[in-house]
Structure formats: structure tokens, C-alpha cells
Protein backbone atom coordinates (compact mmCIF):
# COMPACT_ATOMS: atom_id res chain seq x y z
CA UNK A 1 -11.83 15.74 8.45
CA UNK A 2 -9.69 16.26 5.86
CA UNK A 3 -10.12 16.83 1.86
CA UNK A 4 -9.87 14.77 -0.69
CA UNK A 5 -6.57 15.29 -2.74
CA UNK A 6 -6.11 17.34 -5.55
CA UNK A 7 -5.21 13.89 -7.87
CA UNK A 8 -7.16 11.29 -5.67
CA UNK A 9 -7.88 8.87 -8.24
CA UNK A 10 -4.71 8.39 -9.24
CA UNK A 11 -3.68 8.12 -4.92
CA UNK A 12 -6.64 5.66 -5.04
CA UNK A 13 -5.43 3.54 -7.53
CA UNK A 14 -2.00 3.67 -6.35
CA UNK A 15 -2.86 2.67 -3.04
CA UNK A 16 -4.66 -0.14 -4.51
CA UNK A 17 -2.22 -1.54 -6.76
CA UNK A 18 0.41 -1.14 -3.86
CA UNK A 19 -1.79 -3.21 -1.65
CA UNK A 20 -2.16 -5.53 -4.17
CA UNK A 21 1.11 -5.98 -4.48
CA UNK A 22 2.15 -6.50 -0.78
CA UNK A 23 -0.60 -9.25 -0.98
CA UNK A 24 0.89 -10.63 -3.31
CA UNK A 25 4.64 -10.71 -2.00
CA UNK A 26 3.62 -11.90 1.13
CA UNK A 27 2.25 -14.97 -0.54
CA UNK A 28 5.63 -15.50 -2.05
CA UNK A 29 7.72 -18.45 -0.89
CA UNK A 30 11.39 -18.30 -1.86
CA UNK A 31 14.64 -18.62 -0.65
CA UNK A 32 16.52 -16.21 2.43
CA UNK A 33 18.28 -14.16 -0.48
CA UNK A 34 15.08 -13.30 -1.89
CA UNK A 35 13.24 -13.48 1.15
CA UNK A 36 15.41 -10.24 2.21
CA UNK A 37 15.07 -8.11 -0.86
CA UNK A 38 10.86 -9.05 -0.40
CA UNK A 39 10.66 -7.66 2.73
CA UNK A 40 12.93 -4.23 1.31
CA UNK A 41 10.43 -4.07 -1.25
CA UNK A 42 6.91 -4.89 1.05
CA UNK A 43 8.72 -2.49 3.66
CA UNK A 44 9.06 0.66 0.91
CA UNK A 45 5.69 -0.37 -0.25
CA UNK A 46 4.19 0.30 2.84
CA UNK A 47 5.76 3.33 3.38
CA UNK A 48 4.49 5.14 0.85
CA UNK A 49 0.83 3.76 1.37
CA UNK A 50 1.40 5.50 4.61
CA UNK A 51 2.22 8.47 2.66
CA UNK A 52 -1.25 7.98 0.32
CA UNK A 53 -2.96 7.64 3.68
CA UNK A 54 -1.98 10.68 5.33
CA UNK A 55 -3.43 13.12 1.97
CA UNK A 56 -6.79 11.40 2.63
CA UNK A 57 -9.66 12.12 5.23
CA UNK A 58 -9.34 8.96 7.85
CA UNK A 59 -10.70 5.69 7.53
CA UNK A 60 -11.11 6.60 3.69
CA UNK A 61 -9.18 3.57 3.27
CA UNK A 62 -10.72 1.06 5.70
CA UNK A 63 -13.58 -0.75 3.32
CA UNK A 64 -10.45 -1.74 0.87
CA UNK A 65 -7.81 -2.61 3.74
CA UNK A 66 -10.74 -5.34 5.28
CA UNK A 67 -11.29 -7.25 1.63
């Protein structure tokens, strides 16, 4: 199992605002233009949750990711 980070809270909150976020761009309903530079944005998003989840200890994560 791994540690907790050095800065966690701030990861935590990051990785909660970022899911947030993704949430609420999914929810979004606009037009192809936009619809592209959504999915850029939800793509890079994800990305670096992956990178928040990797510094953490596994399932760390999982309680937020089911609400």
C-alpha cells in the first residue's frame, strides 16, 4: 500500500474539483464545435486525475468516484 502524499489535501481537493468538473461538462449540451473542445478539456481532466490517483494508496478514491 502506498503513502499518502506529501500535499494530499491539496491532491484531494484537486481531484475533487476535477471530478466535479467532468460531471459537470458531461451534462453540457451544445453544439459539435463546442462539443469537440468539451471532450479536449474532460479528456486532459481525466488525465491528470489519473495522475492524482497514482500518488495515492488504491481505492483511496473509490467512496468519492461512487457518489
Amino acid at each position: 500500500m502506498k503513502e499518502l502524499p506529501e500535499k494530499f489535501p491539496e491532491y484531494s481537493i484537486m481531484y475533487k474539483t476535477l471530478s466535479k468538473q467532468i460531471k459537470l461538462l458531461k451534462k453540457t449540451k451544445v453544439n459539435s464545435k463546442e462539443e469537440n473542445d468539451i471532450n479536449l478539456k474532460i479528456q486532459n481532466y481525466q488525465r491528470e486525475l489519473n495522475k492524482i490517483k497514482e500518488k495515492f494508496p488504491d481505492n483511496y478514491f473509490d467512496e468519492f468516484d461512487s457518489s
